[in-house]
Protein backbone atom coordinates (compact mmCIF):
# COMPACT_ATOMS: atom_id res chain seq x y z
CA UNK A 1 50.97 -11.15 115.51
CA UNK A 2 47.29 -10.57 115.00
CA UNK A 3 46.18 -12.15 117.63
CA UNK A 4 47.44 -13.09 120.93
CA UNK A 5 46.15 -16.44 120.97
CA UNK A 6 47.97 -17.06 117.66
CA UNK A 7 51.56 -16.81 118.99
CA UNK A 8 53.96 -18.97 117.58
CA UNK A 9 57.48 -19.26 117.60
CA UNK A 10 59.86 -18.84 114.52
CA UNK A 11 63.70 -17.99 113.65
CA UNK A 12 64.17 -14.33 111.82
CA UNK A 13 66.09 -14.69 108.70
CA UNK A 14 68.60 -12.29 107.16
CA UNK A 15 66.63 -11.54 104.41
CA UNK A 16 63.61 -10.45 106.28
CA UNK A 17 61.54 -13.93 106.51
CA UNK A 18 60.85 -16.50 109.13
CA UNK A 19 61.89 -20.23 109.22
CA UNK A 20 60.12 -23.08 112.01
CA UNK A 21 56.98 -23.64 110.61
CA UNK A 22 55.27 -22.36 113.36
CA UNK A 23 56.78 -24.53 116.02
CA UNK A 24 54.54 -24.62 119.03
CA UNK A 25 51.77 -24.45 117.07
CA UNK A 26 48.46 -23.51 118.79
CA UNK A 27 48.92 -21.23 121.31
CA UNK A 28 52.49 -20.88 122.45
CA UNK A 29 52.96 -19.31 126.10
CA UNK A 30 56.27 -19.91 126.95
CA UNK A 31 59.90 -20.48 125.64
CA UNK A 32 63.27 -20.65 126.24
CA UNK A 33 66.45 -21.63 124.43
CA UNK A 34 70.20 -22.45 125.02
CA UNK A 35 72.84 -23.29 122.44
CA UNK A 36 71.67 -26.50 122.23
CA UNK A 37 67.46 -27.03 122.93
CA UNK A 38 64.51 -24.60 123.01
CA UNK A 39 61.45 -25.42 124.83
CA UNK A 40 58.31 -24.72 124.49
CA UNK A 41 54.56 -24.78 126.21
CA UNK A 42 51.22 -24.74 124.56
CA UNK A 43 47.71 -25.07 125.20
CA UNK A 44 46.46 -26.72 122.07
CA UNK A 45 43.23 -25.59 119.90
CA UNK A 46 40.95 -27.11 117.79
CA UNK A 47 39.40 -24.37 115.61
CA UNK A 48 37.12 -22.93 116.13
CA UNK A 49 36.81 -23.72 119.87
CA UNK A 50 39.28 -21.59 122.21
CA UNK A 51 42.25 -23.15 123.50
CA UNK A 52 42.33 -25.73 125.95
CA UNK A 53 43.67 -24.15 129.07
CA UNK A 54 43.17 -27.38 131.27
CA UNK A 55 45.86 -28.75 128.47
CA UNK A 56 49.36 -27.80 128.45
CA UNK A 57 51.56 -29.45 126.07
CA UNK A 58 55.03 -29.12 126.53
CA UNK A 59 57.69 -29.63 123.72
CA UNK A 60 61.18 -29.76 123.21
CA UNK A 61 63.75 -28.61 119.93
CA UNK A 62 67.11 -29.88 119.71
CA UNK A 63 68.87 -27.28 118.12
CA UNK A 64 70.93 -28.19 114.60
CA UNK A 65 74.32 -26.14 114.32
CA UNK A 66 73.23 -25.43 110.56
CA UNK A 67 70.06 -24.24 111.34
CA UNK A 68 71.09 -20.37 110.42
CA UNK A 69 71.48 -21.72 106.98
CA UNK A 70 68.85 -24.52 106.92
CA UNK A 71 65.85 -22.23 108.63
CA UNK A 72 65.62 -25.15 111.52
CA UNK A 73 64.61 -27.75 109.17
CA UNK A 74 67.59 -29.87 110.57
CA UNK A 75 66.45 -29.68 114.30
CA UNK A 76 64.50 -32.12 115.72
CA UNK A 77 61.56 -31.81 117.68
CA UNK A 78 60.82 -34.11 120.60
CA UNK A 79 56.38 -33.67 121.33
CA UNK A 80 54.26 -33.70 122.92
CA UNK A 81 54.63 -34.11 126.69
CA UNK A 82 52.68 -33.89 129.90
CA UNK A 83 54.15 -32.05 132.57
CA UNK A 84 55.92 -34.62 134.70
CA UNK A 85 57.78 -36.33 131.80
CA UNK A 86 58.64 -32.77 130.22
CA UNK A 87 60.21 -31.62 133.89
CA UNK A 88 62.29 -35.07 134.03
CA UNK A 89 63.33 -34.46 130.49
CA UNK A 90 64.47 -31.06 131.14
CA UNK A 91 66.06 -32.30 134.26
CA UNK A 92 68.27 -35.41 132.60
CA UNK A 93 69.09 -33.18 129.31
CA UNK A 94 69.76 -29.31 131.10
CA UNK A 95 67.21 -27.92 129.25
CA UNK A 96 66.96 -24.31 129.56
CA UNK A 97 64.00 -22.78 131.47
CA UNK A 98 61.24 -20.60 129.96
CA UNK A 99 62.77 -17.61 130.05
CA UNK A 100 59.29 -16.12 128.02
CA UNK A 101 56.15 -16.33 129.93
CA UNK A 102 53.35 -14.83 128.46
CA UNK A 103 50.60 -15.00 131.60
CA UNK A 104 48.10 -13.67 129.95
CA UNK A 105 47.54 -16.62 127.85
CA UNK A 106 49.28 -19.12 130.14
């Protein structure tokens, strides 16, 4: 990571890559995952402007039992969400909580 602002999240492969396309995209802040989902929260960015901090979009991965093999591309990705819908979501599905945090760009 070069820059703070530009975290993203990704799965480490054996041979020393990364596979998710940069889910999150703009500035991730927080995850989590369990066997089955990981969930995200971002403040979106239109370049060059800084992030939106008023703006938290939170997303959700369902997680594909080939995705070792298939770098994620099997998942699917359930986006964007305010905060309301994304807490009744997590709620009704078990979704894990963010067990990553990072405040200084929350």
């Amino acid at each position: 990571m070069d820059v703070r602002e530009d975290v993203l999240l990704c799965r480490s492969l054996e041979e020393g890559g990364c596979a998710g396309d940069g889910l999150g995209g703009d500035t991730l802040f927080a995850a989590g995952a369990s066997d089955r989902f990981i969930t995200l929260a971002v403040h979106q960015r239109t370049w060059p402007r800084p992030k939106d901090l008023a703006r938290t979009d939170d997303h959700y991965l369902i997680r594909s039992p080939d995705e070792a093999a298939d770098g994620g591309r099997c998942a699917t990705l359930e986006c964007p969400f305010d905060e309301r819908t994304f807490a009744n979501e997590k709620r009704r599905l078990g979704m894990p909580e963010f067990a990553r945090v990072f405040q200084e760009l929350k």
